[in-house]
N, C-alpha and C. Protein backbone atom coordinates (compact mmCIF):
# COMPACT_ATOMS: atom_id res chain seq x y z
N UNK A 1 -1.39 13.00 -2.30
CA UNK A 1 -0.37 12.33 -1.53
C UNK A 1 0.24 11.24 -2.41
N UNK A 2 1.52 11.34 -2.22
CA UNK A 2 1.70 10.25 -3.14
C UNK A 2 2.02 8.73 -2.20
N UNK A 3 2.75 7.83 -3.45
CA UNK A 3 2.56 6.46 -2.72
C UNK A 3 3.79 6.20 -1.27
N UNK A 4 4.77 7.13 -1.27
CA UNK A 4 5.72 6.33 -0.07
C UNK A 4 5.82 7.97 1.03
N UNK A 5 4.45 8.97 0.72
CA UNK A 5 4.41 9.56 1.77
C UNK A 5 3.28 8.74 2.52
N UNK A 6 2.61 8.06 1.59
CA UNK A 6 1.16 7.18 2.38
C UNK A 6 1.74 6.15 2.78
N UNK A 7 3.26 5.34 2.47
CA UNK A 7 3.72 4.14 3.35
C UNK A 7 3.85 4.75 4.36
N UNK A 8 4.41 6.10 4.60
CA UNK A 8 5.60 6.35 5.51
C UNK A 8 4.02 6.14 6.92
N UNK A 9 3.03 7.09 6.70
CA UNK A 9 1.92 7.66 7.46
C UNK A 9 1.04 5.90 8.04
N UNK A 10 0.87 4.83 6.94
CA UNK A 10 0.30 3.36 7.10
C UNK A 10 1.40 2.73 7.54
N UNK A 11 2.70 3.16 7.32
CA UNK A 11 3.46 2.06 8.41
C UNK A 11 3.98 2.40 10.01
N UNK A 12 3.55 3.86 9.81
CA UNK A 12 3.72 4.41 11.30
C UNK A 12 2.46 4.12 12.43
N UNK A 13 1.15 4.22 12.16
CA UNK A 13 -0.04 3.85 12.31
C UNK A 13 -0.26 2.05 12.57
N UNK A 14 0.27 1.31 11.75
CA UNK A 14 0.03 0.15 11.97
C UNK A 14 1.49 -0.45 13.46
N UNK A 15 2.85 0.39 13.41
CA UNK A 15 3.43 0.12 14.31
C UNK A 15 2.46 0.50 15.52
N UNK A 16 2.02 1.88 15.74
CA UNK A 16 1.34 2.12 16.60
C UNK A 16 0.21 1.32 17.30
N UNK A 17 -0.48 0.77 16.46
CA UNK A 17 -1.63 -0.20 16.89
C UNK A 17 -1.55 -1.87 16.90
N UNK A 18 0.14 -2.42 16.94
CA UNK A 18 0.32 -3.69 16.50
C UNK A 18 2.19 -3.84 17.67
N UNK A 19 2.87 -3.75 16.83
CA UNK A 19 4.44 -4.22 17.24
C UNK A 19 5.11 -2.84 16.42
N UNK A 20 5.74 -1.57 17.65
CA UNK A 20 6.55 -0.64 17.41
C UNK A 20 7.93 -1.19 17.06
N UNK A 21 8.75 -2.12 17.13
CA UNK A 21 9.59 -3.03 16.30
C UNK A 21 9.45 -3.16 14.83
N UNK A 22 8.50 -3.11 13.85
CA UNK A 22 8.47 -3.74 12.90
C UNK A 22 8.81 -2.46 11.90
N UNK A 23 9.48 -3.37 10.77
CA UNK A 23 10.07 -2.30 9.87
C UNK A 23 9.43 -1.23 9.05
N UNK A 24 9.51 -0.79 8.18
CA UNK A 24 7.84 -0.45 7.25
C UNK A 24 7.56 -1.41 6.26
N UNK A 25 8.79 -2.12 5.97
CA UNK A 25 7.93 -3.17 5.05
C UNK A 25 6.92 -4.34 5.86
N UNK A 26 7.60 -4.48 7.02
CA UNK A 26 6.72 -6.02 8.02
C UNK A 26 5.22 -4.73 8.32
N UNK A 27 5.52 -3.47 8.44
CA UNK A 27 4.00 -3.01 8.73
C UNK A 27 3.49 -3.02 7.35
N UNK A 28 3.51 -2.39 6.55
CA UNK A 28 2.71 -2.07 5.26
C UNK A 28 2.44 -3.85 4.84
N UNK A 29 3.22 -4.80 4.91
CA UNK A 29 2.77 -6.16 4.59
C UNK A 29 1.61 -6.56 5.72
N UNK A 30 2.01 -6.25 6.95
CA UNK A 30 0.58 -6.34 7.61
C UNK A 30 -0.64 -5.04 7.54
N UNK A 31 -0.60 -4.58 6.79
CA UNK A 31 -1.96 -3.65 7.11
C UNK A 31 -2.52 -4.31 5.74
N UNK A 32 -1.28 -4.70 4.62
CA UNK A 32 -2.10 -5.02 3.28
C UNK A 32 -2.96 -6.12 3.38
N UNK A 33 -2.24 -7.32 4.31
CA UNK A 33 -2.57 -8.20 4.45
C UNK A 33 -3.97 -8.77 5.73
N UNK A 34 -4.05 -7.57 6.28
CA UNK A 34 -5.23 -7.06 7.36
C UNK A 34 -6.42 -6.29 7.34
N UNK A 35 -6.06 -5.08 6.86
CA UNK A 35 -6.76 -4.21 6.59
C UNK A 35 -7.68 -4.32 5.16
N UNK A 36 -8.98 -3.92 5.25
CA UNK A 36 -9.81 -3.81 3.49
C UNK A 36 -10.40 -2.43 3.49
N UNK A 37 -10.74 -2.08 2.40
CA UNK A 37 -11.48 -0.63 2.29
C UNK A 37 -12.69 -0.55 2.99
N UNK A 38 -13.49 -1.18 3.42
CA UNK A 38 -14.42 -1.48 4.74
C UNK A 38 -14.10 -0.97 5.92
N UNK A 39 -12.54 -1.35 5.85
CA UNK A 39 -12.53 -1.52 7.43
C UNK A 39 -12.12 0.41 7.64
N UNK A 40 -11.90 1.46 6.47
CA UNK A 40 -11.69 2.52 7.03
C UNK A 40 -12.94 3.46 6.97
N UNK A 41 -14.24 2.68 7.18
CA UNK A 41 -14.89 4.00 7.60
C UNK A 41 -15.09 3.94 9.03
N UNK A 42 -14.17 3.70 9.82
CA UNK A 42 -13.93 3.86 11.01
C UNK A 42 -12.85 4.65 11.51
N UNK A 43 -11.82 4.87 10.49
CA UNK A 43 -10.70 6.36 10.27
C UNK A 43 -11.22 7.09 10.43
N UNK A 44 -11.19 7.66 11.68
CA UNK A 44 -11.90 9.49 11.20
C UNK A 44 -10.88 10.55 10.58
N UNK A 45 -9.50 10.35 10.93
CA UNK A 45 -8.42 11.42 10.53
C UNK A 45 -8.51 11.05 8.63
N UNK A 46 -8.76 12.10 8.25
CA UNK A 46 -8.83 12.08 6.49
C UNK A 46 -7.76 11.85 5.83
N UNK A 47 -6.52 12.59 6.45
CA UNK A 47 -5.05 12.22 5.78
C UNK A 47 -4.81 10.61 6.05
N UNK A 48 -5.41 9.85 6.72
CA UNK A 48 -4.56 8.53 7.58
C UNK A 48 -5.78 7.66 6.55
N UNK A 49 -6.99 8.50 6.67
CA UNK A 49 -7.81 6.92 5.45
C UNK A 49 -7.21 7.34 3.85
N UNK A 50 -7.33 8.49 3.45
CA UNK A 50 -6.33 8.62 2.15
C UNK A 50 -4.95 7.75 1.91
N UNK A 51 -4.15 7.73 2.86
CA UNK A 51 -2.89 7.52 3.18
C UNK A 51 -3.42 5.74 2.98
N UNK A 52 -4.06 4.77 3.76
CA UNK A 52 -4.83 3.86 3.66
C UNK A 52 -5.34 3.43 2.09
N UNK A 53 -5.91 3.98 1.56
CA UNK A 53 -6.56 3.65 0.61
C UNK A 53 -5.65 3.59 -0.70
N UNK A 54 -4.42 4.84 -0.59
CA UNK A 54 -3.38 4.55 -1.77
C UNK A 54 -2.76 3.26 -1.27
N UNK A 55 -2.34 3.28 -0.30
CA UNK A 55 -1.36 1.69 -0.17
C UNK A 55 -2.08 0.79 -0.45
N UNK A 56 -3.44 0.32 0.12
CA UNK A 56 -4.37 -0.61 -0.11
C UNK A 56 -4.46 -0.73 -1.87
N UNK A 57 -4.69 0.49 -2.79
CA UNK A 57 -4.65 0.56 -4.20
C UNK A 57 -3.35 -0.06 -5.14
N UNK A 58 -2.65 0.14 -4.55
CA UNK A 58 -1.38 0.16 -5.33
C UNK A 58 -1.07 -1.15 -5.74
N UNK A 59 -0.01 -1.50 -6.24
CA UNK A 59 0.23 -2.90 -6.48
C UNK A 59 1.59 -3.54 -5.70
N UNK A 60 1.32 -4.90 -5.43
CA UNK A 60 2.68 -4.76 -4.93
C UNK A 60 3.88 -4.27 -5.48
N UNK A 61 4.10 -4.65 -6.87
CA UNK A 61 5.50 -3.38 -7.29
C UNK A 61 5.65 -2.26 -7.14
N UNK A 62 4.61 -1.88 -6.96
CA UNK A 62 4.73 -0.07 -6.80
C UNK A 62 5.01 -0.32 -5.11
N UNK A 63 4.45 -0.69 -4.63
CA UNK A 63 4.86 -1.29 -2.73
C UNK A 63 5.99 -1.21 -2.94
N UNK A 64 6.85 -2.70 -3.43
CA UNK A 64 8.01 -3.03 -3.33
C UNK A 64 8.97 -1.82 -3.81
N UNK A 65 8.86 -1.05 -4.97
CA UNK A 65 9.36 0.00 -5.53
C UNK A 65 9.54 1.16 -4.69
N UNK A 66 8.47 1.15 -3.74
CA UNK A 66 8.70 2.53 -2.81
C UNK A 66 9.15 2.35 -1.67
N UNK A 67 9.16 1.07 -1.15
CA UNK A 67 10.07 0.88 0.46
C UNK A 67 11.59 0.39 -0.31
N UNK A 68 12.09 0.48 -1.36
CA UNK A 68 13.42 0.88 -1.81
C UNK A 68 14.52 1.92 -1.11
């Protein structure tokens, strides 16, 4: 998966469980800023902790570079 099919999947997921209003950058800034690799062995769907773990990996330029 690459990095802005895993925004698209972590910023849809975090609207879902937070504020359906928020853009994908205000979600992906809150899951980065919320979420740790701890907190997904409680993901059971495999695509959604993958999807998780690249955004969590990445750097913010590559972030900023892919919600372009």
């Amino acid at each position: 998966m690459n990095l802005s099919d895993a925004i698209a999947l972590v910023a849809k997921d975090t609207r879902k469980n937070t504020d359906d209003a928020m853009t994908d950058r205000d979600a992906i800034d809150c899951a980065r800023g919320e979420v740790t690799v701890e907190d997904l062995d409680v993901v059971d769907d495999a695509t959604l902790r993958e999807a998780y773990e690249i955004v969590l990996a990445a750097s913010a330029d590559d972030v900023a570079r892919a919600l372009r």
